[in-house]
C-alpha atoms as a PDB file:
ATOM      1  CA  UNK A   1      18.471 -64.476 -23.282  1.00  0.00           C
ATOM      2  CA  UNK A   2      15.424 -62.383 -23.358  1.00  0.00           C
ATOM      3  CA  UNK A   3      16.118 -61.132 -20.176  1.00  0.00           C
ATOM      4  CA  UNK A   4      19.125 -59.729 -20.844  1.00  0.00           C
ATOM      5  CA  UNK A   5      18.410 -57.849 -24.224  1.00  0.00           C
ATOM      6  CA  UNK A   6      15.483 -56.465 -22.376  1.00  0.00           C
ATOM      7  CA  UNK A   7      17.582 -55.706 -19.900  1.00  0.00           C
ATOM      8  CA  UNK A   8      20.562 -53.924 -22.281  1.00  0.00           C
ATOM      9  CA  UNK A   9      17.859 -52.503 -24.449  1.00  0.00           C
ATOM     10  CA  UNK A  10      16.501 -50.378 -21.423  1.00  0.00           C
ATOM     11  CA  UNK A  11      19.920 -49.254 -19.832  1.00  0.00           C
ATOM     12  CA  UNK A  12      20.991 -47.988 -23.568  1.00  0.00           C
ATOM     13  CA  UNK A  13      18.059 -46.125 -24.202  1.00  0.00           C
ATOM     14  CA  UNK A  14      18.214 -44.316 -20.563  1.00  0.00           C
ATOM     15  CA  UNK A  15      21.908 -43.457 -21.014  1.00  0.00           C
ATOM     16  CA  UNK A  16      20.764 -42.289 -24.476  1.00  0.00           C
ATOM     17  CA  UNK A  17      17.681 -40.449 -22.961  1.00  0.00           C
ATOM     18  CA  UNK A  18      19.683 -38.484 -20.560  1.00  0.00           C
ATOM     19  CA  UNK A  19      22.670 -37.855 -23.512  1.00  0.00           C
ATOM     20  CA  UNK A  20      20.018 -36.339 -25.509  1.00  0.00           C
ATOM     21  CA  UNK A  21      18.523 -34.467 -22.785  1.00  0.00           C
ATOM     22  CA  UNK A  22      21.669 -32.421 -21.703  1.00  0.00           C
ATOM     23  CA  UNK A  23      21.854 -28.674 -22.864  1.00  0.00           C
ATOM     24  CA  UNK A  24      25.238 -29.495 -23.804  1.00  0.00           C
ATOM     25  CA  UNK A  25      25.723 -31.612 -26.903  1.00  0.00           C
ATOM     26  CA  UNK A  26      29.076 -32.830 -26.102  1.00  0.00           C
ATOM     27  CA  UNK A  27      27.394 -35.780 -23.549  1.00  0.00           C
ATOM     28  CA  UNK A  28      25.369 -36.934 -26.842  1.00  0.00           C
ATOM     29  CA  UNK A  29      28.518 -36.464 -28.686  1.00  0.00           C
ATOM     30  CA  UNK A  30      30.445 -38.731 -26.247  1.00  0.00           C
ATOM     31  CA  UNK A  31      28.038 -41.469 -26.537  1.00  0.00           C
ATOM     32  CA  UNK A  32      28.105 -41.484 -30.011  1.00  0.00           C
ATOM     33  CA  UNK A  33      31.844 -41.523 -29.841  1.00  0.00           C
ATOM     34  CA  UNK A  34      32.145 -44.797 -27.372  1.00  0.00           C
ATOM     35  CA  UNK A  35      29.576 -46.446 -29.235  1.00  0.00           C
ATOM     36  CA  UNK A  36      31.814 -45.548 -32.830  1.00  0.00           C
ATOM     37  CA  UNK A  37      35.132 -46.621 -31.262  1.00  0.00           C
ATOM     38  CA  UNK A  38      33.332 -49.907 -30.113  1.00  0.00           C
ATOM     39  CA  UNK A  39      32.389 -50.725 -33.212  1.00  0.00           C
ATOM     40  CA  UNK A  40      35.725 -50.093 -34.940  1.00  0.00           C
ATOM     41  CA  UNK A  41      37.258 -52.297 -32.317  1.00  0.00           C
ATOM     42  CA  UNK A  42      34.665 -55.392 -33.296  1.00  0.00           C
ATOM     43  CA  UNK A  43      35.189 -53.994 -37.462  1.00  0.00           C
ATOM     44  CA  UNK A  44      39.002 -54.836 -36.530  1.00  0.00           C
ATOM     45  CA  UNK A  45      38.312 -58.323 -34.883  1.00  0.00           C
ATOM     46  CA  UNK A  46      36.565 -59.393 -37.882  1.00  0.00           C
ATOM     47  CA  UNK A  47      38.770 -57.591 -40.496  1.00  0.00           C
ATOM     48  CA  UNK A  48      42.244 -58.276 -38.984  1.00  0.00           C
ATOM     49  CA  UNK A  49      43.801 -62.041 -40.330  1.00  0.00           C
ATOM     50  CA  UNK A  50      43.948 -64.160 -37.950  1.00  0.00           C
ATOM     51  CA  UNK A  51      47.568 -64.704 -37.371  1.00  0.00           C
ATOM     52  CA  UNK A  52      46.826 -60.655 -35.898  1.00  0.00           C
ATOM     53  CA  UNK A  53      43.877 -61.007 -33.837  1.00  0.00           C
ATOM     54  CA  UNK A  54      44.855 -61.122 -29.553  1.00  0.00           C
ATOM     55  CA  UNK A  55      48.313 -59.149 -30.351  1.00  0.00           C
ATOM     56  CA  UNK A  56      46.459 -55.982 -29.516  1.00  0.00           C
ATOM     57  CA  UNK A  57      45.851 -54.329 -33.047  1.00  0.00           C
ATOM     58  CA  UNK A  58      41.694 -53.903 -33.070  1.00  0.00           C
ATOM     59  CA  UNK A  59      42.672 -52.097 -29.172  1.00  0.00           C
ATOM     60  CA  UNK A  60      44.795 -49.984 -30.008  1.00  0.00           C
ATOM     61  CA  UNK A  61      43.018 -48.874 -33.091  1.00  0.00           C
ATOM     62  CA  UNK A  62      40.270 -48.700 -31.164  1.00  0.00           C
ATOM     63  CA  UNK A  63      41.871 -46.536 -28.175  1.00  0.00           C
ATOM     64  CA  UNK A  64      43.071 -44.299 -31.022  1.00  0.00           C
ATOM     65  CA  UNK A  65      39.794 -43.452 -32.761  1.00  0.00           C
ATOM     66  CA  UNK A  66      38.071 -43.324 -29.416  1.00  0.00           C
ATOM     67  CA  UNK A  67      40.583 -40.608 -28.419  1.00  0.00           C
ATOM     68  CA  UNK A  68      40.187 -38.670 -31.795  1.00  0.00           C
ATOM     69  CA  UNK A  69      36.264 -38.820 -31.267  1.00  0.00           C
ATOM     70  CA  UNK A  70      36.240 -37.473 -27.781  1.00  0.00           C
ATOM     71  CA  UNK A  71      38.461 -34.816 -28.614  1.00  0.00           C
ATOM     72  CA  UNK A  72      36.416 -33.798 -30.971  1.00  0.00           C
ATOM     73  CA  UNK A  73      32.733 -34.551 -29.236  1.00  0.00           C
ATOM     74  CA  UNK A  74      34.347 -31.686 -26.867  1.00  0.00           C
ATOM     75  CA  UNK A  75      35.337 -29.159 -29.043  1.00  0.00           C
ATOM     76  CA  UNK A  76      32.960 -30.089 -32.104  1.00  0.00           C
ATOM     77  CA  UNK A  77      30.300 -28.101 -30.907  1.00  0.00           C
ATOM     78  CA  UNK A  78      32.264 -24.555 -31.112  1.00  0.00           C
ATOM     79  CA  UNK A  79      33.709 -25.676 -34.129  1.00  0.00           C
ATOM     80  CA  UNK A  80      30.434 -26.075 -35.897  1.00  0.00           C
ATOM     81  CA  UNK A  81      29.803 -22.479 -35.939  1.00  0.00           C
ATOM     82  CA  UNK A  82      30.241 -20.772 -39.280  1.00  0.00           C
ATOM     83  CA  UNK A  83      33.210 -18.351 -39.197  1.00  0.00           C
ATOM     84  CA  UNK A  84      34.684 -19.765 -36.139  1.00  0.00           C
ATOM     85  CA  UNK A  85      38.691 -21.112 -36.549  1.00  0.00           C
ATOM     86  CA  UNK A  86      39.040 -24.477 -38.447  1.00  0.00           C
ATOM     87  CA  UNK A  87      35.185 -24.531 -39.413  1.00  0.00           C
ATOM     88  CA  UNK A  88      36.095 -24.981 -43.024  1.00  0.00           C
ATOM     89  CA  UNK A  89      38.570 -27.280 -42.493  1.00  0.00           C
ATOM     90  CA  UNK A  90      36.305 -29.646 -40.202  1.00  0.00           C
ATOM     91  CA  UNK A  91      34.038 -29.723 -42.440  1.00  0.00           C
ATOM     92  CA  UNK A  92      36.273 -30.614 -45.621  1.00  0.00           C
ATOM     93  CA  UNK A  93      37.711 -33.237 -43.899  1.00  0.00           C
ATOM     94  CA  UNK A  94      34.261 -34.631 -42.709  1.00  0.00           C
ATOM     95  CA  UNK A  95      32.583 -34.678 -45.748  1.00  0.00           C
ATOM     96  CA  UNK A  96      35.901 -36.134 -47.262  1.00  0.00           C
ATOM     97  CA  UNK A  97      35.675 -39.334 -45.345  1.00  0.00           C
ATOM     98  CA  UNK A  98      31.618 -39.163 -45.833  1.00  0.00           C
ATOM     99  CA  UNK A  99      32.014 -38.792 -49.592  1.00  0.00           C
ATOM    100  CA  UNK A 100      34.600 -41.593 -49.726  1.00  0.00           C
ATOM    101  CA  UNK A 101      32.602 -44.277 -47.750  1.00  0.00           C
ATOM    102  CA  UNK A 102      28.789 -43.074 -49.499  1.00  0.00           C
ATOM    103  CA  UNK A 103      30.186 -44.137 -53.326  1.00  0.00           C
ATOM    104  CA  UNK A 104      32.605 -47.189 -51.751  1.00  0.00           C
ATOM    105  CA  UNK A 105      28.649 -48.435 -50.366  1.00  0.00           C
ATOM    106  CA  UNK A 106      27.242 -47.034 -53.135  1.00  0.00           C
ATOM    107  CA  UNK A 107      29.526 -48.695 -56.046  1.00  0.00           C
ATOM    108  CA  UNK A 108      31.845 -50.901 -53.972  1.00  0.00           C
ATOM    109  CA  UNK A 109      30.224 -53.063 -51.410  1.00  0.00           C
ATOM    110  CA  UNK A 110      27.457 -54.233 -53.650  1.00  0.00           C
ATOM    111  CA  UNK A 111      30.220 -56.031 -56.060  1.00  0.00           C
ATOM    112  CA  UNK A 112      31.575 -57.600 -52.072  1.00  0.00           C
ATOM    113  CA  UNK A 113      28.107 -58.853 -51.627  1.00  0.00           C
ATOM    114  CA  UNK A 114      27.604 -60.793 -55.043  1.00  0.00           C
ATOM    115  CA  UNK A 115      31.031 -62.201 -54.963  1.00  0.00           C
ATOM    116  CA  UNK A 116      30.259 -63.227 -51.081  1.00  0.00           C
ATOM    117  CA  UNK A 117      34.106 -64.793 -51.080  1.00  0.00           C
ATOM    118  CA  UNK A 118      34.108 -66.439 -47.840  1.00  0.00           C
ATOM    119  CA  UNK A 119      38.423 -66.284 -48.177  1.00  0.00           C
ATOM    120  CA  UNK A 120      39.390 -63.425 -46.454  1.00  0.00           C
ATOM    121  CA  UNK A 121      43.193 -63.936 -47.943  1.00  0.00           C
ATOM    122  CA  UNK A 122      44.654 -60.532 -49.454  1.00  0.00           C
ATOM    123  CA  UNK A 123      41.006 -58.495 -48.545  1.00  0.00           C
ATOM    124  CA  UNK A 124      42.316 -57.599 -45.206  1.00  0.00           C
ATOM    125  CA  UNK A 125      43.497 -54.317 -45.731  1.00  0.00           C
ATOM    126  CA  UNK A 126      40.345 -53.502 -47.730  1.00  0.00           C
ATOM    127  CA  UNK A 127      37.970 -53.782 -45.409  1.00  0.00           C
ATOM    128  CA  UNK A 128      40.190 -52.428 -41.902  1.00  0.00           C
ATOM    129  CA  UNK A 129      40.289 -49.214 -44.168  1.00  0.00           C
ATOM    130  CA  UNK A 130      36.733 -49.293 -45.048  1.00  0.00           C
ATOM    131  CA  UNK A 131      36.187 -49.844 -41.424  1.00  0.00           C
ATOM    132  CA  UNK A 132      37.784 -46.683 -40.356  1.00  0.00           C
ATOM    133  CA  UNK A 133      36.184 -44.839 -42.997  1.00  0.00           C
ATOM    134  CA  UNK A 134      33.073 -45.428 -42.842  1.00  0.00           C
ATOM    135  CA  UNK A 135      32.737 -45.207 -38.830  1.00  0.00           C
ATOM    136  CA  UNK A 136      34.765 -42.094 -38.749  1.00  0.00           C
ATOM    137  CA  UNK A 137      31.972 -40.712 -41.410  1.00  0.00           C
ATOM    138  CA  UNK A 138      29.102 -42.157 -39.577  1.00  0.00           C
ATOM    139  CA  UNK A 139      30.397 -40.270 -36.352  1.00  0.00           C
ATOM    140  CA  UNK A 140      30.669 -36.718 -38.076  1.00  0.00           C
ATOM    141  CA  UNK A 141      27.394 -37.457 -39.944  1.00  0.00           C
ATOM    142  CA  UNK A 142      25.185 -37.912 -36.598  1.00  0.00           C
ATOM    143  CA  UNK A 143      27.119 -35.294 -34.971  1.00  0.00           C
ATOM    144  CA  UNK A 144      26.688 -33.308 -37.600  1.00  0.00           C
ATOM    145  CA  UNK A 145      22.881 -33.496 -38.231  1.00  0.00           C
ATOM    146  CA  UNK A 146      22.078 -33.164 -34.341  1.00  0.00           C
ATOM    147  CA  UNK A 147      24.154 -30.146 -34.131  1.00  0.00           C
ATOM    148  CA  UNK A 148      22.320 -28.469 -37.097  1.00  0.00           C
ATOM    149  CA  UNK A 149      18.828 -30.303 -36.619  1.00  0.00           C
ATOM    150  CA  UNK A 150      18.462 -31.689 -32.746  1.00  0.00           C
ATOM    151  CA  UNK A 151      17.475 -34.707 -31.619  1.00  0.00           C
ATOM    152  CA  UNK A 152      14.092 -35.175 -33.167  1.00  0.00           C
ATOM    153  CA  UNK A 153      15.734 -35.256 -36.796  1.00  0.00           C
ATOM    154  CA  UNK A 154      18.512 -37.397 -35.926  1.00  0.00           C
ATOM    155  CA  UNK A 155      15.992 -39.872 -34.215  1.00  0.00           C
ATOM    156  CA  UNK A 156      13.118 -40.021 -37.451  1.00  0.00           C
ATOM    157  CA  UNK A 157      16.408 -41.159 -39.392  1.00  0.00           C
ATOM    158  CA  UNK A 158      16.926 -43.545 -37.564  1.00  0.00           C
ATOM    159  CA  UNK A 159      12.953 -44.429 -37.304  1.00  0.00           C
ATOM    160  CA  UNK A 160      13.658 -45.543 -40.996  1.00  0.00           C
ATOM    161  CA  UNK A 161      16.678 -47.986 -40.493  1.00  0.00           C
ATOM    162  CA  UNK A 162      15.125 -49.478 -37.801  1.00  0.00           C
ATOM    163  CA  UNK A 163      11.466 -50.022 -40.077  1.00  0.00           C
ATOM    164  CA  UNK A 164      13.882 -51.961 -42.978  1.00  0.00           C
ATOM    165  CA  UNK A 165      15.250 -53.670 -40.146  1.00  0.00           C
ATOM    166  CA  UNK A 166      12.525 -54.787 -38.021  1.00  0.00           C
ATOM    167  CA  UNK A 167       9.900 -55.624 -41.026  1.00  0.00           C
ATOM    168  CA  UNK A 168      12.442 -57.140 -43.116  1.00  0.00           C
ATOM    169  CA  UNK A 169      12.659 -59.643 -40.114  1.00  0.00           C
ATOM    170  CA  UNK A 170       8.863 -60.481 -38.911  1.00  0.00           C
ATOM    171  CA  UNK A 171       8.040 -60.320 -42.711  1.00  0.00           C
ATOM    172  CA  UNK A 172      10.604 -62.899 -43.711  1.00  0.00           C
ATOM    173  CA  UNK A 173       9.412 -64.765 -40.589  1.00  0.00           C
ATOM    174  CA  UNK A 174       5.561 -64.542 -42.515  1.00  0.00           C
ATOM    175  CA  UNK A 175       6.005 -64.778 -45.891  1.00  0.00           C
ATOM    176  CA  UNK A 176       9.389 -66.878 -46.027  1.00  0.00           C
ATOM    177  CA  UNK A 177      10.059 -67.882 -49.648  1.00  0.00           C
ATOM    178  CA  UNK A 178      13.256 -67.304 -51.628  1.00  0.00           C
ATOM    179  CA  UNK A 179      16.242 -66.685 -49.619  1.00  0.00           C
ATOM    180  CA  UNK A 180      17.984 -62.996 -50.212  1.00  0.00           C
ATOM    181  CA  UNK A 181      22.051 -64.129 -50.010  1.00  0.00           C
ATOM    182  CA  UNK A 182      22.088 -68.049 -49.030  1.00  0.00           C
ATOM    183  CA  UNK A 183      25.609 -67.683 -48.746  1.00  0.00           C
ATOM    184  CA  UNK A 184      25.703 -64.537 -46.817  1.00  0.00           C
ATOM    185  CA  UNK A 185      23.007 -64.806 -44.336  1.00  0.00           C
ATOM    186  CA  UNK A 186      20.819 -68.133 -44.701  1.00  0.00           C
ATOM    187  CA  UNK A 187      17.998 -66.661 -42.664  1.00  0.00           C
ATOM    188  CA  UNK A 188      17.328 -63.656 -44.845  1.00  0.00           C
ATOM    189  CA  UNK A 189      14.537 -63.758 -47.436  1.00  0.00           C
ATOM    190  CA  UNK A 190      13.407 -61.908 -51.015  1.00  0.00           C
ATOM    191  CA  UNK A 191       9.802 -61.313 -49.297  1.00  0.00           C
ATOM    192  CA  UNK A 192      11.373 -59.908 -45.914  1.00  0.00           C
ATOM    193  CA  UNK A 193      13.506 -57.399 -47.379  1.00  0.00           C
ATOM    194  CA  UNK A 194      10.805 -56.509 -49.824  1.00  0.00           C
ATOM    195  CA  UNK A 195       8.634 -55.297 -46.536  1.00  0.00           C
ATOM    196  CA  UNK A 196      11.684 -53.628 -44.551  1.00  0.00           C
ATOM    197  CA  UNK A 197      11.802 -51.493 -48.172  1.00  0.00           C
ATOM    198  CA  UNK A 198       7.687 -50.642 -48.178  1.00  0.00           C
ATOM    199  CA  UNK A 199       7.668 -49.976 -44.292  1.00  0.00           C
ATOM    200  CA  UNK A 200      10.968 -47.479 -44.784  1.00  0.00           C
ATOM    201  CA  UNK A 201       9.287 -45.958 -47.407  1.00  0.00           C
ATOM    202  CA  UNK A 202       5.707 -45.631 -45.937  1.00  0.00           C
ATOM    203  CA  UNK A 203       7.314 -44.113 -42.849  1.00  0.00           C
ATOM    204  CA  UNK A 204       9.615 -41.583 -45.071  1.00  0.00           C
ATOM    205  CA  UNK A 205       6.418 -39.981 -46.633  1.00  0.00           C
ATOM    206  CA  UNK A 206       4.527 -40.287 -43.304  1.00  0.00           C
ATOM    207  CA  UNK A 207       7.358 -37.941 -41.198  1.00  0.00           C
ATOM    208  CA  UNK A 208       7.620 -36.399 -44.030  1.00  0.00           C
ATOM    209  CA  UNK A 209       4.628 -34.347 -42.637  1.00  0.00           C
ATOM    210  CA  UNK A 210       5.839 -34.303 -39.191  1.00  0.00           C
ATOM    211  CA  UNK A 211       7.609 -30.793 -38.191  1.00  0.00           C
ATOM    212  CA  UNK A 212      11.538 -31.292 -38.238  1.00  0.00           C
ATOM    213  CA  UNK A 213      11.901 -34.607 -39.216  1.00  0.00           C
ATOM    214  CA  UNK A 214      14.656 -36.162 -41.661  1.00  0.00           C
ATOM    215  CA  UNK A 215      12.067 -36.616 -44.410  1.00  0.00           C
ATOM    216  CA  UNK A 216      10.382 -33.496 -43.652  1.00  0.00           C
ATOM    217  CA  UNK A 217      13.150 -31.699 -44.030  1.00  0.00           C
ATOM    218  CA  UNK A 218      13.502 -32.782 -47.043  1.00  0.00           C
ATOM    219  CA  UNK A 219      10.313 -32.466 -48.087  1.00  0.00           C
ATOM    220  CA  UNK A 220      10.931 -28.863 -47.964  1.00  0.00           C
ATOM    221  CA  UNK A 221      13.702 -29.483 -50.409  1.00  0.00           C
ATOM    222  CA  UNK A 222      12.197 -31.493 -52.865  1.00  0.00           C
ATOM    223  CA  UNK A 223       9.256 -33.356 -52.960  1.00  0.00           C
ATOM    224  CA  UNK A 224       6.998 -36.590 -52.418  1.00  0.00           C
ATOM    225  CA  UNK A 225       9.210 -38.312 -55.054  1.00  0.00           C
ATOM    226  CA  UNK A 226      12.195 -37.779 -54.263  1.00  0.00           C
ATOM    227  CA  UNK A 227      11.411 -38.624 -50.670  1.00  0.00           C
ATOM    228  CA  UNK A 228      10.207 -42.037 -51.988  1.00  0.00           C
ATOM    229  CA  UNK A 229      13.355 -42.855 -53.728  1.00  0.00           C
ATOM    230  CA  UNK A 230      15.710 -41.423 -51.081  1.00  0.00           C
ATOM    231  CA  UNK A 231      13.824 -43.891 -48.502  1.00  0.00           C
ATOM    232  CA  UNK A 232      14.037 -46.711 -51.010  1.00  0.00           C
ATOM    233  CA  UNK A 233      17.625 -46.175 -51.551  1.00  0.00           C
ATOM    234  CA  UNK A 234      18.374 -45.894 -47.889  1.00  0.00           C
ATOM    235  CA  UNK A 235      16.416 -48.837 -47.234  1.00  0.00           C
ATOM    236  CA  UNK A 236      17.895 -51.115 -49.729  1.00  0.00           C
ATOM    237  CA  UNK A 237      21.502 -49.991 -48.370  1.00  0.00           C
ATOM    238  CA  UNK A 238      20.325 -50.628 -44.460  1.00  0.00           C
ATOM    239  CA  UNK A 239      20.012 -54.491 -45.912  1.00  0.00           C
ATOM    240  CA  UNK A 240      23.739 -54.251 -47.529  1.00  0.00           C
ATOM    241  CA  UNK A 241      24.948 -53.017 -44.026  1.00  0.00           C
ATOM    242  CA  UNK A 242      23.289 -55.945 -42.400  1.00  0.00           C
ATOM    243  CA  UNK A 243      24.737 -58.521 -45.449  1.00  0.00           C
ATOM    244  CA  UNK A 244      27.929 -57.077 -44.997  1.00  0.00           C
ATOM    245  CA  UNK A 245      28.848 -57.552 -41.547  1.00  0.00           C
ATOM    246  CA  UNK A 246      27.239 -60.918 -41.778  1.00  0.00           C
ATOM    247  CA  UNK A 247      29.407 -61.634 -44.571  1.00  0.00           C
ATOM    248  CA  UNK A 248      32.504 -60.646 -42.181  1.00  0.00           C
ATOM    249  CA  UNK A 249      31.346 -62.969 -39.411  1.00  0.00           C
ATOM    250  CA  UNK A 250      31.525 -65.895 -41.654  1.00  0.00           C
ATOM    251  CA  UNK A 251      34.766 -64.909 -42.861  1.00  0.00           C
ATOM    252  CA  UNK A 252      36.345 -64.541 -39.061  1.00  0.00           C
ATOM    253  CA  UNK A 253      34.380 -67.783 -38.486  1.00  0.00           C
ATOM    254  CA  UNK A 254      32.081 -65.748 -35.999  1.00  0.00           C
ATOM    255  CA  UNK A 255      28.795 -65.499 -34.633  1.00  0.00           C
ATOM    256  CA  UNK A 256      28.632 -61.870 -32.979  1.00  0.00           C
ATOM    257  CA  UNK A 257      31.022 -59.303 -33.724  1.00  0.00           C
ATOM    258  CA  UNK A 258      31.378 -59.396 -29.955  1.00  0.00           C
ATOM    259  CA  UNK A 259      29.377 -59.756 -26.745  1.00  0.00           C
ATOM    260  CA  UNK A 260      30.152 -56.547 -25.056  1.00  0.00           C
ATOM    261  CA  UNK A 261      26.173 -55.845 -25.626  1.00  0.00           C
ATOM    262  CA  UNK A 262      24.332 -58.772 -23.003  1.00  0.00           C
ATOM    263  CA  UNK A 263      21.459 -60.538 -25.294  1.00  0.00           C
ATOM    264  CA  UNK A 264      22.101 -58.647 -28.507  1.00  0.00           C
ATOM    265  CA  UNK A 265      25.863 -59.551 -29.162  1.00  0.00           C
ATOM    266  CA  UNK A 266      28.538 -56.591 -30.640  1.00  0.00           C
ATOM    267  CA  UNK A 267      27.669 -53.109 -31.117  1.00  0.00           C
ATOM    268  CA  UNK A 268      28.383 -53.636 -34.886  1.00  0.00           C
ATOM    269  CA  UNK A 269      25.728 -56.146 -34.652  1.00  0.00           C
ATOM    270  CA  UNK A 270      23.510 -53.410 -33.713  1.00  0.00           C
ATOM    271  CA  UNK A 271      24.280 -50.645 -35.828  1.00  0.00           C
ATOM    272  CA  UNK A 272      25.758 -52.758 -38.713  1.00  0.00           C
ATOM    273  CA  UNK A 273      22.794 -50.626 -41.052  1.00  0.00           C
ATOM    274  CA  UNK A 274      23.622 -47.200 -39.210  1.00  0.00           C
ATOM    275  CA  UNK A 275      26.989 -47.845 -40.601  1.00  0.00           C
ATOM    276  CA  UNK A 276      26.041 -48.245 -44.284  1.00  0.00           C
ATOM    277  CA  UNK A 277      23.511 -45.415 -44.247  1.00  0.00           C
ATOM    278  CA  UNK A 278      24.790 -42.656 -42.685  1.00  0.00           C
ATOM    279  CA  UNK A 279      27.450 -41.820 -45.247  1.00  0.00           C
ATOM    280  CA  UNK A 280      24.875 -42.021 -47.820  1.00  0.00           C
ATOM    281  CA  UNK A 281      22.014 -39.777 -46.153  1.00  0.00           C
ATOM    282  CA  UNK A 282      24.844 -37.442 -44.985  1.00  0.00           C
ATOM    283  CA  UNK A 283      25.701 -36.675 -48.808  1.00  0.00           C
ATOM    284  CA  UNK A 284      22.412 -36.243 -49.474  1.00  0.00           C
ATOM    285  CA  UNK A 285      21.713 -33.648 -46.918  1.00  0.00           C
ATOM    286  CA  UNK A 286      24.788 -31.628 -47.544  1.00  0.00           C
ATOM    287  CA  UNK A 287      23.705 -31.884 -51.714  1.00  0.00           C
ATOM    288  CA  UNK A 288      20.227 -30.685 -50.666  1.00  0.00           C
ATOM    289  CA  UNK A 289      21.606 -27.583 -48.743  1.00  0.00           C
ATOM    290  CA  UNK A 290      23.791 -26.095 -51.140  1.00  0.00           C
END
């Protein structure tokens, strides 16, 4: 089992490596778009009732998005530029579907995670909609920020989703105590998300000092402050994305979203945070440029 997330985790990160390497954006934008139309294909598994799952809906939804994506990882990267045909509409549409999944997180999904109804009668809908939401806004927002930022800035983002998730799990592992959401995710704890937040925060303020980071960026915005809440508001949200998709496993009655990724299960499983975050740090990028 080892062997083969090892094993995944290295062939990812070279295919990612040579994506990010490429003059041309559109191979990074074509990753990002396979990887988004996975996951809305695994969102559908878990989101569709039952009496729908193996009759082809989460693949063709799937198919559809992933079309929509790579059309649009090709021409994106003329579009982006200001003054160029459908800019303004690209971009209204974009940050229509980002605003619309950051205050559903932001407002919605908490109220989801207290009520943790394990009955997934008459919520179906709901959360197939969400689905395609929130991964269509998650695709424009990385897009988005690597076309106007690079790689670097894209990749300290992600630094800070990956700190909530990794301490949040080897501090829960240390500290154990109270459990987060018993009924969500049994092997979560109070103490483990309480380090994910610190070590999100502690690395926010630390790139925020590093040349054309996320937090840097920012820094040149606003200030130390600021930067402390954004990271403990992103942080706090990366947990909800992980509670959430747990909470849609039980519901579905499965383990893994899916096992197209050897040793580490579905790609939701994997960027089940990404998801929740994006929207949310894409709003407040666009609200700190204008």
């Amino acid at each position: 089992m080892l062997g083969q997330r090892i094993i995944t985790a290295i062939v990812l990160l070279v295919v990612l490596t040579v994506a990010v390497s490429m003059a041309n954006p559109v191979y990074f934008n074509g990753f990002v778009s396979i990887a988004a139309a996975a996951a809305f294909w695994e969102w559908l598994r878990l989101a569709l009732p039952k009496e729908s799952r193996g009759k082809g809906h989460e693949y063709i939804g799937a198919v559809v998005l992933f079309i929509l994506f790579l059309t649009g990882a090709i021409f994106l990267p003329d579009m982006m530029v200001a003054g160029t045909p459908y800019y303004s509409i690209l971009n209204k549409v974009g940050l229509l579907f980002v605003v619309i999944s950051a205050l559903a997180w932001l407002l919605v999904i908490p109220i989801v995670l207290y009520r943790a109804q394990m009955d997934p009668a008459g919520q179906n809908f709901f959360h197939a909609l969400f689905g395609f939401i929130t991964i269509v806004a998650t695709w424009y927002a990385i897009i988005t920020m690597y076309a106007m930022h690079g790689a670097w800035f894209v990749f300290s983002y992600l630094v800070l989703i990956w700190c909530a998730d990794i301490f949040a799990y080897f501090g829960g592992k240390y500290f154990g105590g109270a459990k987060l959401a018993p009924k969500i995710s049994p092997g979560k704890t109070r103490s483990g998300a309480l380090c994910g937040i610190l070590a999100s925060i502690i690395w926010m303020i630390a790139s925020a000092f590093i040349e054309n980071s996320f937090s840097h960026f920012m820094l040149q915005q606003s200030s130390i402050l600021l930067i402390s809440a954004v990271g403990l508001l992103l942080a706090v949200y990366s947990i909800f994305g992980d509670l959430y998709e747990s909470l849609m496993k039980r519901r579905a009655g499965f383990k893994d979203s899916s096992s197209l990724l050897p040793g580490h299960g579905g790609v939701w499983d994997r960027l089940d945070s990404v998801l929740s975050v994006s929207p949310i740090a894409m709003l407040i990028w666009y609200l700190l440029i204008h």
